[in-house]
C-alpha atoms as a PDB file:
ATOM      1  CA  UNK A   1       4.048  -9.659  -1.644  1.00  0.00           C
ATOM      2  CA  UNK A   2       2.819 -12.431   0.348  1.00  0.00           C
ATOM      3  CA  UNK A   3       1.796 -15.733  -1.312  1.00  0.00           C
ATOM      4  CA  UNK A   4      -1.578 -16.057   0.155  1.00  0.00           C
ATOM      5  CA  UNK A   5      -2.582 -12.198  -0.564  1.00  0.00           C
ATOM      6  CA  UNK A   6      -3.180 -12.636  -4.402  1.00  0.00           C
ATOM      7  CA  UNK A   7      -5.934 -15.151  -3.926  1.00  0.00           C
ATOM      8  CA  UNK A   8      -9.319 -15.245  -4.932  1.00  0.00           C
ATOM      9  CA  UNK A   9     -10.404 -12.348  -2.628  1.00  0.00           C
ATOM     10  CA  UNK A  10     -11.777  -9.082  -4.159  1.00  0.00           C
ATOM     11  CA  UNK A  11      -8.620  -6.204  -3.723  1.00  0.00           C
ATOM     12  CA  UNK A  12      -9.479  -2.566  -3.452  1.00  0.00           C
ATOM     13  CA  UNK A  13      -5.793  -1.169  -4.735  1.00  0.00           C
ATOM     14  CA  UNK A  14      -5.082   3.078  -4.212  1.00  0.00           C
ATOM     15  CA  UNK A  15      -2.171   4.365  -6.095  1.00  0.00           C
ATOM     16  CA  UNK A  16      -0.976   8.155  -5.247  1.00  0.00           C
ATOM     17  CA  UNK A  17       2.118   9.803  -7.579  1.00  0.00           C
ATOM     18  CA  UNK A  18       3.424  12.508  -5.569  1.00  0.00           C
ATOM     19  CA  UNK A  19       6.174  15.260  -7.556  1.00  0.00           C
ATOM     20  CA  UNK A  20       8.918  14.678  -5.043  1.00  0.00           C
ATOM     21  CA  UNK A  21       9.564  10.664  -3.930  1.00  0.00           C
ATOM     22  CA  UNK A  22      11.876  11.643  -1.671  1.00  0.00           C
ATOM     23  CA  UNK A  23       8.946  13.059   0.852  1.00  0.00           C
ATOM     24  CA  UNK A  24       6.812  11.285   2.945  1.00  0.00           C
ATOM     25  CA  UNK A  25       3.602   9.404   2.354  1.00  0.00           C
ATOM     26  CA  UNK A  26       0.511  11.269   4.347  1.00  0.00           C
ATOM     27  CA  UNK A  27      -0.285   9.259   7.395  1.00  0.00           C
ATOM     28  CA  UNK A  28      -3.585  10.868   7.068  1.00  0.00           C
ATOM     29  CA  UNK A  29      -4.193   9.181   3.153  1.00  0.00           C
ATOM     30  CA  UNK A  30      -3.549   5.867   4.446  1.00  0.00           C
ATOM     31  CA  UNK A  31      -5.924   6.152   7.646  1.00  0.00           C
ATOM     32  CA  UNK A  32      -8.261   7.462   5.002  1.00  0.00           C
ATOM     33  CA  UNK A  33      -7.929   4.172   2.722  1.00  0.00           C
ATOM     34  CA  UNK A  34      -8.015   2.244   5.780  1.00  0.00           C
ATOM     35  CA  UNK A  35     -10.709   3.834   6.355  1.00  0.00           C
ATOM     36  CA  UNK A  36     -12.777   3.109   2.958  1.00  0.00           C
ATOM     37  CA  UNK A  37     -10.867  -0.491   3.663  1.00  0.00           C
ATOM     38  CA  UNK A  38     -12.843  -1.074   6.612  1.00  0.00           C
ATOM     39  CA  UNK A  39     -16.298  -0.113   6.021  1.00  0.00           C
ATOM     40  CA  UNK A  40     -16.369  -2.876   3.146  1.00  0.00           C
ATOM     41  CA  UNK A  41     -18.235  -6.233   3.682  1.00  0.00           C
ATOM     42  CA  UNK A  42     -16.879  -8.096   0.933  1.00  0.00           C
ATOM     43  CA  UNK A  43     -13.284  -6.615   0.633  1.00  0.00           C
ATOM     44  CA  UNK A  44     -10.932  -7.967   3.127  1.00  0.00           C
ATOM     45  CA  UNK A  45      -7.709  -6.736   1.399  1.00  0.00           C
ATOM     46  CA  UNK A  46      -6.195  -3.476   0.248  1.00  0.00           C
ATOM     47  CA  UNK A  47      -3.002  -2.264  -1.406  1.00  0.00           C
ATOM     48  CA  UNK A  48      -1.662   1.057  -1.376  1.00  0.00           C
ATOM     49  CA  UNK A  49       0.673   2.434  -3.869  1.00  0.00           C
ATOM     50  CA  UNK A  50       3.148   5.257  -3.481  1.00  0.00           C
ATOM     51  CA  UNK A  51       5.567   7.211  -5.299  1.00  0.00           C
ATOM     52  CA  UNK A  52       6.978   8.759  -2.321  1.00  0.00           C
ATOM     53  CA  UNK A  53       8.338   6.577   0.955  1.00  0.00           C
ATOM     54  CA  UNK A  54       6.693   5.343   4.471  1.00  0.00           C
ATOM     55  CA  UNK A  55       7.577   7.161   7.466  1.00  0.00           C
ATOM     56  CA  UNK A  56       7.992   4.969  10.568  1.00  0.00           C
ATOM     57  CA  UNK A  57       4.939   5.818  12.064  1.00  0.00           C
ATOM     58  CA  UNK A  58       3.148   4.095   9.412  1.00  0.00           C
ATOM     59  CA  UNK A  59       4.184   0.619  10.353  1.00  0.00           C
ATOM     60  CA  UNK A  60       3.455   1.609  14.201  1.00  0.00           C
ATOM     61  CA  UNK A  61      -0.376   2.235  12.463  1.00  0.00           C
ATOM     62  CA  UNK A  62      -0.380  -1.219  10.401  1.00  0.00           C
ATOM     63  CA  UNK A  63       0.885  -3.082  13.929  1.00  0.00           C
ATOM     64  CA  UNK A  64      -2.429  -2.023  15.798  1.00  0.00           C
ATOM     65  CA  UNK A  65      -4.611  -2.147  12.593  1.00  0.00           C
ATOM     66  CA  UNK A  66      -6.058  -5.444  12.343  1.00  0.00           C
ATOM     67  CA  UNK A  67      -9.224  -5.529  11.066  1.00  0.00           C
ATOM     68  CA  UNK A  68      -8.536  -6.231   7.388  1.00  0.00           C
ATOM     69  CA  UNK A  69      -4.766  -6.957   5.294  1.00  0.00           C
ATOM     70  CA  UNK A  70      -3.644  -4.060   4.210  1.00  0.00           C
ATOM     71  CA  UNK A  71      -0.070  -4.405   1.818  1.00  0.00           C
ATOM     72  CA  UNK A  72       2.125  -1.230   1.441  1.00  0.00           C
ATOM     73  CA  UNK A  73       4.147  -0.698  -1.313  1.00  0.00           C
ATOM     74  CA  UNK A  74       6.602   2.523  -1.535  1.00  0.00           C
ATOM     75  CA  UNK A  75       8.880   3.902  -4.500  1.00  0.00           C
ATOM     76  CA  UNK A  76      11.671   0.984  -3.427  1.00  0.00           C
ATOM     77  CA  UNK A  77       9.483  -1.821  -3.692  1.00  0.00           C
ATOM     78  CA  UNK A  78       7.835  -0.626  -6.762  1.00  0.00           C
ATOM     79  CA  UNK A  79      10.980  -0.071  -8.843  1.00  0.00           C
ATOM     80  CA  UNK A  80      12.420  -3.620  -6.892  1.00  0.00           C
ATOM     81  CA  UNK A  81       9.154  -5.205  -7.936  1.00  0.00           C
ATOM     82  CA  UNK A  82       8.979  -3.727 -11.594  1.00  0.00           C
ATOM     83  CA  UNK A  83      12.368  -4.722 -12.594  1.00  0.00           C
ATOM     84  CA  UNK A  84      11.971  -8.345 -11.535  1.00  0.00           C
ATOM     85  CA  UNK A  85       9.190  -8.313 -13.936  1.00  0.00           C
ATOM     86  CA  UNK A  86      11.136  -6.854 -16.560  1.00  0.00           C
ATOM     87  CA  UNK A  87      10.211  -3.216 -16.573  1.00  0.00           C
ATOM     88  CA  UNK A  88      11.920   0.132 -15.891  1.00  0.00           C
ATOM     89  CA  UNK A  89      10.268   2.924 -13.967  1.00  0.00           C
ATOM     90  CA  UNK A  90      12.963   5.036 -13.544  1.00  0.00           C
END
């Protein structure tokens, strides 16, 4: 997670558990945060939490969306980020 992200800023976090994390994230649920993202005037930063993965074309979305920070975090960085604090998701 980037330094300057956790700052004083208001945060609008999503968190989605899908049965299978070996399937794809929705491009459509993440347009649709972006979305709710967006139309905020005091929230300039979003996270979005999956148990399943990122296809590709998400990042191609995330390079052309620039209106507010928006962090993505997938099954491998949640387990990579949980077990450097000390817990176990699996």
């Amino acid at each position: 997670m980037p330094d300057d992200f956790l700052d004083n800023d208001e945060i609008i976090v999503q968190v989605k558990h899908r049965k299978n994390s070996n399937k794809y994230e929705p491009l459509k649920e993440i347009h649709g945060f972006a979305g709710v993202l967006a139309v905020q005037t005091n929230v300039y930063k979003g996270i979005y939490v999956t148990s399943a993965k990122y296809h590709d074309n998400v990042g191609n979305f995330l390079n052309n969306y620039s209106i507010k920070r928006l962090l993505l975090i997938d099954i491998e960085k949640w387990v990579d980020m949980s077990e450097s604090c000390g817990y176990s998701i699996s």
